[in-house]
Structure formats: structure tokens, C-alpha cells
N, C-alpha and C. Protein backbone atom coordinates (compact mmCIF):
# COMPACT_ATOMS: atom_id res chain seq x y z
N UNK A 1 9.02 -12.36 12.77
CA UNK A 1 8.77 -10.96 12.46
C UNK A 1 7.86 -10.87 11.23
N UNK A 2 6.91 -11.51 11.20
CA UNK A 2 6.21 -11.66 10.01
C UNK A 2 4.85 -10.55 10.08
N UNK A 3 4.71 -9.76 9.30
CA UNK A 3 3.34 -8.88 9.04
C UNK A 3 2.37 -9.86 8.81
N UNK A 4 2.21 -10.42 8.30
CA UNK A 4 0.57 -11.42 8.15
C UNK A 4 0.06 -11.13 9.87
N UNK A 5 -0.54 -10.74 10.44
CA UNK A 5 -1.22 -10.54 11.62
C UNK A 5 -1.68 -8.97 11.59
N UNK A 6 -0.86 -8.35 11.48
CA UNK A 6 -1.45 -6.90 10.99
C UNK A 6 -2.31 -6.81 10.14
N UNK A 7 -1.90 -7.79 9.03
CA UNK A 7 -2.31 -7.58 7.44
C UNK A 7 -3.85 -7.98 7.58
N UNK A 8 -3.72 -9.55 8.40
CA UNK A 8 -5.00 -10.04 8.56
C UNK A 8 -6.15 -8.80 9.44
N UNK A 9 -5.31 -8.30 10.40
CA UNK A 9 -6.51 -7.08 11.60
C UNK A 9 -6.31 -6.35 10.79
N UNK A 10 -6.02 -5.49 9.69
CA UNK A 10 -6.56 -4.49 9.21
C UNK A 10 -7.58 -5.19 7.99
N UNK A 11 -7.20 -6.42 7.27
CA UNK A 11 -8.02 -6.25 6.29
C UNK A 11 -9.63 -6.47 7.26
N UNK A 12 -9.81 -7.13 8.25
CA UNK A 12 -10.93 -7.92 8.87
C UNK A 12 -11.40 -6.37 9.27
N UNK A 13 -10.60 -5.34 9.83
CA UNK A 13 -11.04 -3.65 10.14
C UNK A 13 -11.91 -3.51 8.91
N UNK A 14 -11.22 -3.63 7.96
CA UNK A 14 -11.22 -2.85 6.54
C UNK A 14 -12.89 -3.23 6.28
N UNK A 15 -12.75 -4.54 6.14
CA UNK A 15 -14.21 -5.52 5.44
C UNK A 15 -15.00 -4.77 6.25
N UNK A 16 -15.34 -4.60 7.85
CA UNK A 16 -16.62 -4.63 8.77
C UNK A 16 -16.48 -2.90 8.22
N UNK A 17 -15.60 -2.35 8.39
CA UNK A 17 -15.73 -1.06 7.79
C UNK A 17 -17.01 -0.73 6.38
N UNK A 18 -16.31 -1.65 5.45
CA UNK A 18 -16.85 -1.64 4.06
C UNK A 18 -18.07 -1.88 4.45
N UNK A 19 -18.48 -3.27 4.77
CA UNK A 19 -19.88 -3.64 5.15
C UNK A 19 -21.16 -3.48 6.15
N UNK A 20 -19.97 -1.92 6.90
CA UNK A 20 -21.38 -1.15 7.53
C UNK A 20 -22.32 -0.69 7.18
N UNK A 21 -23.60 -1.37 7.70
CA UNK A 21 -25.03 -0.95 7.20
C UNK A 21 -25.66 -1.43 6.04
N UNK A 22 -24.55 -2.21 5.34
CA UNK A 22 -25.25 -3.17 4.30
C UNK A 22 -26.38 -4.07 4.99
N UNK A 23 -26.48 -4.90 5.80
CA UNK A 23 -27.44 -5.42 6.20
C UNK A 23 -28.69 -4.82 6.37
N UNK A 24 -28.70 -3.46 6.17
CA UNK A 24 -30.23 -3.06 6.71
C UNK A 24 -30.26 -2.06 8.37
N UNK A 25 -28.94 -2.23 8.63
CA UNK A 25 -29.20 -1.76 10.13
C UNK A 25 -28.60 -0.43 10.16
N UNK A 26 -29.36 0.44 11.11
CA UNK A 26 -28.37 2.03 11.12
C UNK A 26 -27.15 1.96 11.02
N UNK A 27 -26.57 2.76 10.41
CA UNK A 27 -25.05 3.25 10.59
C UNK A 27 -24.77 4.78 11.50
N UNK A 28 -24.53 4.08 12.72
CA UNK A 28 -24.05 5.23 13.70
C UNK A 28 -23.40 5.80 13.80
N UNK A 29 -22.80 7.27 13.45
CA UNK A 29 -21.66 8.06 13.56
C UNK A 29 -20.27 7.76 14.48
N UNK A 30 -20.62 7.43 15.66
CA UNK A 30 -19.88 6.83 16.78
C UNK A 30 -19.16 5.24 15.69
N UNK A 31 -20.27 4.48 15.58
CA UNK A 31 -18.93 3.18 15.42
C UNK A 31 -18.62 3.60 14.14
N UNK A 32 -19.05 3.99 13.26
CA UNK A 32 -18.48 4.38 12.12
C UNK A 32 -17.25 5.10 11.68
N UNK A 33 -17.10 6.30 13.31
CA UNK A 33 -16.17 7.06 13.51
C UNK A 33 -14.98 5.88 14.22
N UNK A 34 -15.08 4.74 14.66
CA UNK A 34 -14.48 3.89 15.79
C UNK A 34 -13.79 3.21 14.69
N UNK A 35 -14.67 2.25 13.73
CA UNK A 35 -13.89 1.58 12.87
C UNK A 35 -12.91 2.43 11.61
N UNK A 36 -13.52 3.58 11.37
CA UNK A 36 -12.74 4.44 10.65
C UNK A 36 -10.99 4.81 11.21
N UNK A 37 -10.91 5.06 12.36
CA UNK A 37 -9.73 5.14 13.17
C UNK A 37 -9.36 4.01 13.35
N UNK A 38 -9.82 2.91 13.92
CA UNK A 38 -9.13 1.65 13.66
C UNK A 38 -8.54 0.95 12.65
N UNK A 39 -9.11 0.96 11.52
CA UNK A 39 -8.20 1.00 10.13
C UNK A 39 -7.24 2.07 9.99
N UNK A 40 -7.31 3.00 10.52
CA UNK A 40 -6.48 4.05 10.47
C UNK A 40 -5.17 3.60 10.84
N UNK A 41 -5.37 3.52 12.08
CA UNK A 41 -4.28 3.03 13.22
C UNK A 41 -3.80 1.51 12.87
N UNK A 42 -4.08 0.58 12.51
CA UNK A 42 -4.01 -0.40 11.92
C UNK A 42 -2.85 -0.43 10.66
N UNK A 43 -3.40 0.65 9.95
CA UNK A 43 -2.42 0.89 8.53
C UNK A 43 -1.68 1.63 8.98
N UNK A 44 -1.30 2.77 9.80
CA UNK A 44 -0.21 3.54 10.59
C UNK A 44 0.91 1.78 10.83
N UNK A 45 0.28 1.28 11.57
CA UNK A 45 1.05 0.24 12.81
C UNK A 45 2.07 -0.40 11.49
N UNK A 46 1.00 -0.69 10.22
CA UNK A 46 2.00 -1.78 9.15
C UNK A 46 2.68 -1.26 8.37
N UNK A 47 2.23 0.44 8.42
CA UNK A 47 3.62 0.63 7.27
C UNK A 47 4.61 1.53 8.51
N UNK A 48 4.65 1.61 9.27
CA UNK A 48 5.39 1.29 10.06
C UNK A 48 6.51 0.28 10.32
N UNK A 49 5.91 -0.99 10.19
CA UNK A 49 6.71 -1.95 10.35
C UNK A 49 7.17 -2.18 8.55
N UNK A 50 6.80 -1.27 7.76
CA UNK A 50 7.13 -1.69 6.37
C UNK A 50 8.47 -0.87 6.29
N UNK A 51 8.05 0.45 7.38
CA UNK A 51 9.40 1.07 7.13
C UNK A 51 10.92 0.60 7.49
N UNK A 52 11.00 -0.01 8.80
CA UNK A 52 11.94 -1.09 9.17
C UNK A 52 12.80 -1.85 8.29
N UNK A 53 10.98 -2.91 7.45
CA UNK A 53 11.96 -4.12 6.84
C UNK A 53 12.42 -3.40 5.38
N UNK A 54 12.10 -2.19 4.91
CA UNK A 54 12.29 -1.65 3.91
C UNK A 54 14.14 -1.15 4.32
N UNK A 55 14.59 -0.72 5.03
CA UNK A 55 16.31 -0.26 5.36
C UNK A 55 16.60 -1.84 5.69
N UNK A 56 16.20 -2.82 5.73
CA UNK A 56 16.57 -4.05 5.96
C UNK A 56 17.08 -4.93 4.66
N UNK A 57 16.25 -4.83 3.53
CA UNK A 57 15.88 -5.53 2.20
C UNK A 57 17.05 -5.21 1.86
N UNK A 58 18.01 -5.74 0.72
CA UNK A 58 18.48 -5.09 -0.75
C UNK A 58 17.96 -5.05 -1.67
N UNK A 59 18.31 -4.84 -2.78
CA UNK A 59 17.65 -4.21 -4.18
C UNK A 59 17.35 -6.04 -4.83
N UNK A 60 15.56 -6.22 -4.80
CA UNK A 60 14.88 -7.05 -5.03
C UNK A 60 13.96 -7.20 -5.67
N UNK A 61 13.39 -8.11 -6.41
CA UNK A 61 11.97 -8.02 -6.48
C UNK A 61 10.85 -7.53 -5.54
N UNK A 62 11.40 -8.26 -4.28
CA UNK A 62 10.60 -8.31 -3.22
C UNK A 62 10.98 -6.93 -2.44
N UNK A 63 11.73 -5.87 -2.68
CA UNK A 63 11.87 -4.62 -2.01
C UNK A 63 11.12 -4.09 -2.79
N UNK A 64 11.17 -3.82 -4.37
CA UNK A 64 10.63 -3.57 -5.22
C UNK A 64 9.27 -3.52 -4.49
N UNK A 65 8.57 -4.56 -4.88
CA UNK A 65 7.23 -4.85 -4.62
C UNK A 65 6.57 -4.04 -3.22
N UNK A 66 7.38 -4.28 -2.08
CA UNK A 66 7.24 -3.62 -0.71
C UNK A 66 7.06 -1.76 -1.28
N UNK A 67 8.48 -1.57 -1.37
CA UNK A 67 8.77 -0.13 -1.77
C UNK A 67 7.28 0.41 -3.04
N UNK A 68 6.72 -0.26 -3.95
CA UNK A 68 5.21 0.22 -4.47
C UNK A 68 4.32 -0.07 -3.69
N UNK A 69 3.75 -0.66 -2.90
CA UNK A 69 2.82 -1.30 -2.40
C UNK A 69 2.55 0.25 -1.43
N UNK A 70 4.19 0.32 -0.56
CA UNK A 70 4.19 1.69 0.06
C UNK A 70 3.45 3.04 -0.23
N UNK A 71 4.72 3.29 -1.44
CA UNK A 71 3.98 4.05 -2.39
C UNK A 71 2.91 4.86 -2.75
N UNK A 72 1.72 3.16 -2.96
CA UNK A 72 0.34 3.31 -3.18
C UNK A 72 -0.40 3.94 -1.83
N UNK A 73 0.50 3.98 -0.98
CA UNK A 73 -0.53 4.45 0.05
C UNK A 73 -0.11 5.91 0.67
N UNK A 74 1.24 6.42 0.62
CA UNK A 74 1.18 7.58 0.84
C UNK A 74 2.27 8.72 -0.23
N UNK A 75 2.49 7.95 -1.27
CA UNK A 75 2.84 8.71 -2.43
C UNK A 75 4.15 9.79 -2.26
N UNK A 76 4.63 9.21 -1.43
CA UNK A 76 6.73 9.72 -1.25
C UNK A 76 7.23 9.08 -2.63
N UNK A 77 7.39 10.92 -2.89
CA UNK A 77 8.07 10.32 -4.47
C UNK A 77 9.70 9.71 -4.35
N UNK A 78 10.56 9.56 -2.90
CA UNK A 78 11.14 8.79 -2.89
C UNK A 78 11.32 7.09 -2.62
N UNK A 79 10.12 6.74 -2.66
CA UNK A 79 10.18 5.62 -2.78
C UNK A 79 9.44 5.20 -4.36
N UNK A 80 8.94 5.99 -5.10
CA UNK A 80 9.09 5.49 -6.64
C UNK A 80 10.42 5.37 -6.93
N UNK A 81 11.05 6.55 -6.44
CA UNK A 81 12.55 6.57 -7.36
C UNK A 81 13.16 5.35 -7.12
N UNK A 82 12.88 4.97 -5.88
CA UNK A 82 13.93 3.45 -5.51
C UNK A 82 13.35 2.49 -6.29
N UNK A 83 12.37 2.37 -6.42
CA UNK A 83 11.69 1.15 -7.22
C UNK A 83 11.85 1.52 -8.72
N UNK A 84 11.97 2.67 -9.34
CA UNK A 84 12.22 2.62 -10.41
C UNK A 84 14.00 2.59 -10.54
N UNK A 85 14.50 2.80 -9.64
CA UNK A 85 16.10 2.09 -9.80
C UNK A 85 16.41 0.95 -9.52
N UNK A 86 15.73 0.44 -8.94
CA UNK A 86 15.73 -1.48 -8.83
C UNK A 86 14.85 -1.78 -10.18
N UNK A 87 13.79 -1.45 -10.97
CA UNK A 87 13.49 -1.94 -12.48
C UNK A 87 13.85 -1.98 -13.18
N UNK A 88 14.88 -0.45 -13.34
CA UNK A 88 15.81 -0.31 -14.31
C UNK A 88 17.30 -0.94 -14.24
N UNK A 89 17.43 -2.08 -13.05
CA UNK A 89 18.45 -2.82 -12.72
C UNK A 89 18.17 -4.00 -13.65
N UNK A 90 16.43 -4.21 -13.96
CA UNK A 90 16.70 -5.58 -14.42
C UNK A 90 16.28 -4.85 -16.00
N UNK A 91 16.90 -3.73 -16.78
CA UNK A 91 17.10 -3.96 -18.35
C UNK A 91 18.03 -4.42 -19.06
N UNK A 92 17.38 -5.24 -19.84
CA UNK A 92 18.43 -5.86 -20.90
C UNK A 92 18.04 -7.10 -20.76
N UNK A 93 16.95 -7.52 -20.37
CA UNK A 93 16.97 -8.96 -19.92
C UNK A 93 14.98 -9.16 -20.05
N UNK A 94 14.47 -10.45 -20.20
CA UNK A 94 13.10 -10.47 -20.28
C UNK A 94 12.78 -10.23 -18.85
N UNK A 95 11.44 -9.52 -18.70
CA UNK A 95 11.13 -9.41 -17.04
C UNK A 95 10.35 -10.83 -17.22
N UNK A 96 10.16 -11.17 -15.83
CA UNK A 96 9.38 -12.16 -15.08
C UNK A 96 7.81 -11.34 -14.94
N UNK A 97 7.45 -12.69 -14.88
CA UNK A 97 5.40 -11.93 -14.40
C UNK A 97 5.67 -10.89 -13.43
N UNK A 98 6.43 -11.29 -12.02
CA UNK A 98 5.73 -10.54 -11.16
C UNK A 98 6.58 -9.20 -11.76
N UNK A 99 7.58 -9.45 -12.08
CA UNK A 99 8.66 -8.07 -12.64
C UNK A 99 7.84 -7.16 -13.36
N UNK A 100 6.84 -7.54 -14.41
CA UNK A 100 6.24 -6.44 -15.17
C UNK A 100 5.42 -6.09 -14.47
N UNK A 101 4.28 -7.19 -13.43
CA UNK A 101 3.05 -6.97 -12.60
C UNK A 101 3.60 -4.98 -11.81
N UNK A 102 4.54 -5.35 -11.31
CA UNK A 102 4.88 -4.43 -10.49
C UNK A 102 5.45 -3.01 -10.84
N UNK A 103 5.85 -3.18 -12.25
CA UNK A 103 5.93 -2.35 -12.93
C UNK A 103 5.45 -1.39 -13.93
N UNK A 104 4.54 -2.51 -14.17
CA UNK A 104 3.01 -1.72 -14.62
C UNK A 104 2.25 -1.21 -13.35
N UNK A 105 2.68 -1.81 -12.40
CA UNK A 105 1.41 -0.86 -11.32
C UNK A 105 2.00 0.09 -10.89
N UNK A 106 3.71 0.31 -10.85
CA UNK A 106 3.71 1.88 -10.41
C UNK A 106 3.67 2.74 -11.44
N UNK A 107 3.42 2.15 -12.69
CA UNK A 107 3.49 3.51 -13.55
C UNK A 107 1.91 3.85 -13.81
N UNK A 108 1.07 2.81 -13.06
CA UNK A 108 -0.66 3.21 -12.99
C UNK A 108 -0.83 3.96 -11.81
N UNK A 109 -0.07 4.00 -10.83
CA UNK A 109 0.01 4.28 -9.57
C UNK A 109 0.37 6.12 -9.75
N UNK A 110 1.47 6.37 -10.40
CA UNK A 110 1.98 7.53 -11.07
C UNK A 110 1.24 7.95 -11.88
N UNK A 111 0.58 7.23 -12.53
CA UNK A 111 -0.22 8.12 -13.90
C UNK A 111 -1.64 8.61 -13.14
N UNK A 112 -1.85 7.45 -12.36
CA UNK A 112 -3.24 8.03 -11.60
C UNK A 112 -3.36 8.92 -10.22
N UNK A 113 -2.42 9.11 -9.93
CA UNK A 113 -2.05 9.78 -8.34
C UNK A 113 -2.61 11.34 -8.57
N UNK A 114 -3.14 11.29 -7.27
CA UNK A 114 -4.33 12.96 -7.36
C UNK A 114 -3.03 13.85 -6.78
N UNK A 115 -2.02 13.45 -6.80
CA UNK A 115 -1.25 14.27 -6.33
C UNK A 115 -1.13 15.97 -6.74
N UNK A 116 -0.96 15.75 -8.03
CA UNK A 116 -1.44 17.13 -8.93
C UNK A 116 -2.52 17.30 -9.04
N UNK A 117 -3.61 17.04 -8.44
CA UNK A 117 -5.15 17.75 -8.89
C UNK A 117 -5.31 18.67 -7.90
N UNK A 118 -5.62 19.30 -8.51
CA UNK A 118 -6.42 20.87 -7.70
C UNK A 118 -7.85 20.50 -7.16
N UNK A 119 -7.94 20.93 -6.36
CA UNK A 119 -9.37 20.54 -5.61
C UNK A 119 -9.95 22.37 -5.84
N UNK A 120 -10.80 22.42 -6.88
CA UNK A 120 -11.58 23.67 -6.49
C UNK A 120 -12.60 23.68 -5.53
């Protein structure tokens, strides 16, 4: 049950996405519109399957990490709260690399989220 296969077809979506028309050649509305939905659908399919192993996990580093990663992509302020109640599980104690890594990124994740911006 491993995501690495998703992970790999969306990032390989993602790249030909990025690197349309860098070479010099038209960029056609049609595949542009094709690979745009295919990353789409691609990232639908994995956090999908993130939602699963996420009611699966207990309170981890590695839920942690899942539960921001989430997060970063569609900004349910209930899944900060879980991750900030699994961080605040490990006070009183030195964090580990990845412990702060992940904890500094949801509070960059939170501080930077357009969630509150007004679009005039």
C-alpha cells in the first residue's frame, strides 16, 4: 500500500507541466489544458489515499509530517490543529531535526496562507 507510484506520476505530471514550452516549441491550450487536469487528478487520487492512511496512523512524527504536508495543500484548519497537538505532545523535551523541520513549516505554512487575503 505504498504511495511512491502516485508520488512518482504526479511529480513526472508536475515537471512536463512546468517545462511546457521551455524548449522553444508552442504551448497549446489543449495540452496545456490536458496536463493541467492531470496533475489535478493525480493530486485528488494521493491525498485521497492520504486521507485513509491519516485515520490509520497514531499520534507520530510521521502523522505529524503527513497531517502538514496535507495541510499545505488544501488548508483544513483541522488538520493544523492535529499536528499542532501531536507537537505540543513532544514539550518538555529537545525536538529532533525532523521534529522542528516540521514545525517550523507549519507555522510558515500558517503565517503565509492566502487564506485571509482579500482579492480586490
Amino acid at each position: 500500500m505504498s504511495l511512491q507510484p502516485e508520488i512518482d506520476a504526479l511529480c513526472e505530471a508536475a515537471n512536463r507541466l512546468l517545462r511546457l514550452g521551455l524548449n522553444g516549441t508552442n504551448i497549446y491550450t489543449d495540452s496545456f489544458r490536458e496536463l493541467n487536469a492531470d496533475v489535478y487528478r493525480q493530486s485528488e487520487t494521493l491525498l485521497d489515499r492520504c486521507w485513509v492512511v491519516l485515520g490509520e496512523l497514531s499520534a507520530s512524527l510521521l502523522k505529524c509530517q503527513l497531517l502538514v504536508a496535507c495541510y499545505g495543500e488544501v488548508f483544513d484548519e483541522n488538520l493544523a490543529e492535529e499536528a499542532h497537538a501531536i507537537i505540543k505532545s513532544w514539550n518538555g523535551r529537545v525536538l529532533t531535526e525532523p521534529e522542528r523541520e516540521v514545525s517550523e513549516y507549519l507555522n510558515s505554512l500558517e503565517a503565509n496562507s492566502c487564506l485571509g487575503w482579500e482579492i480586490e
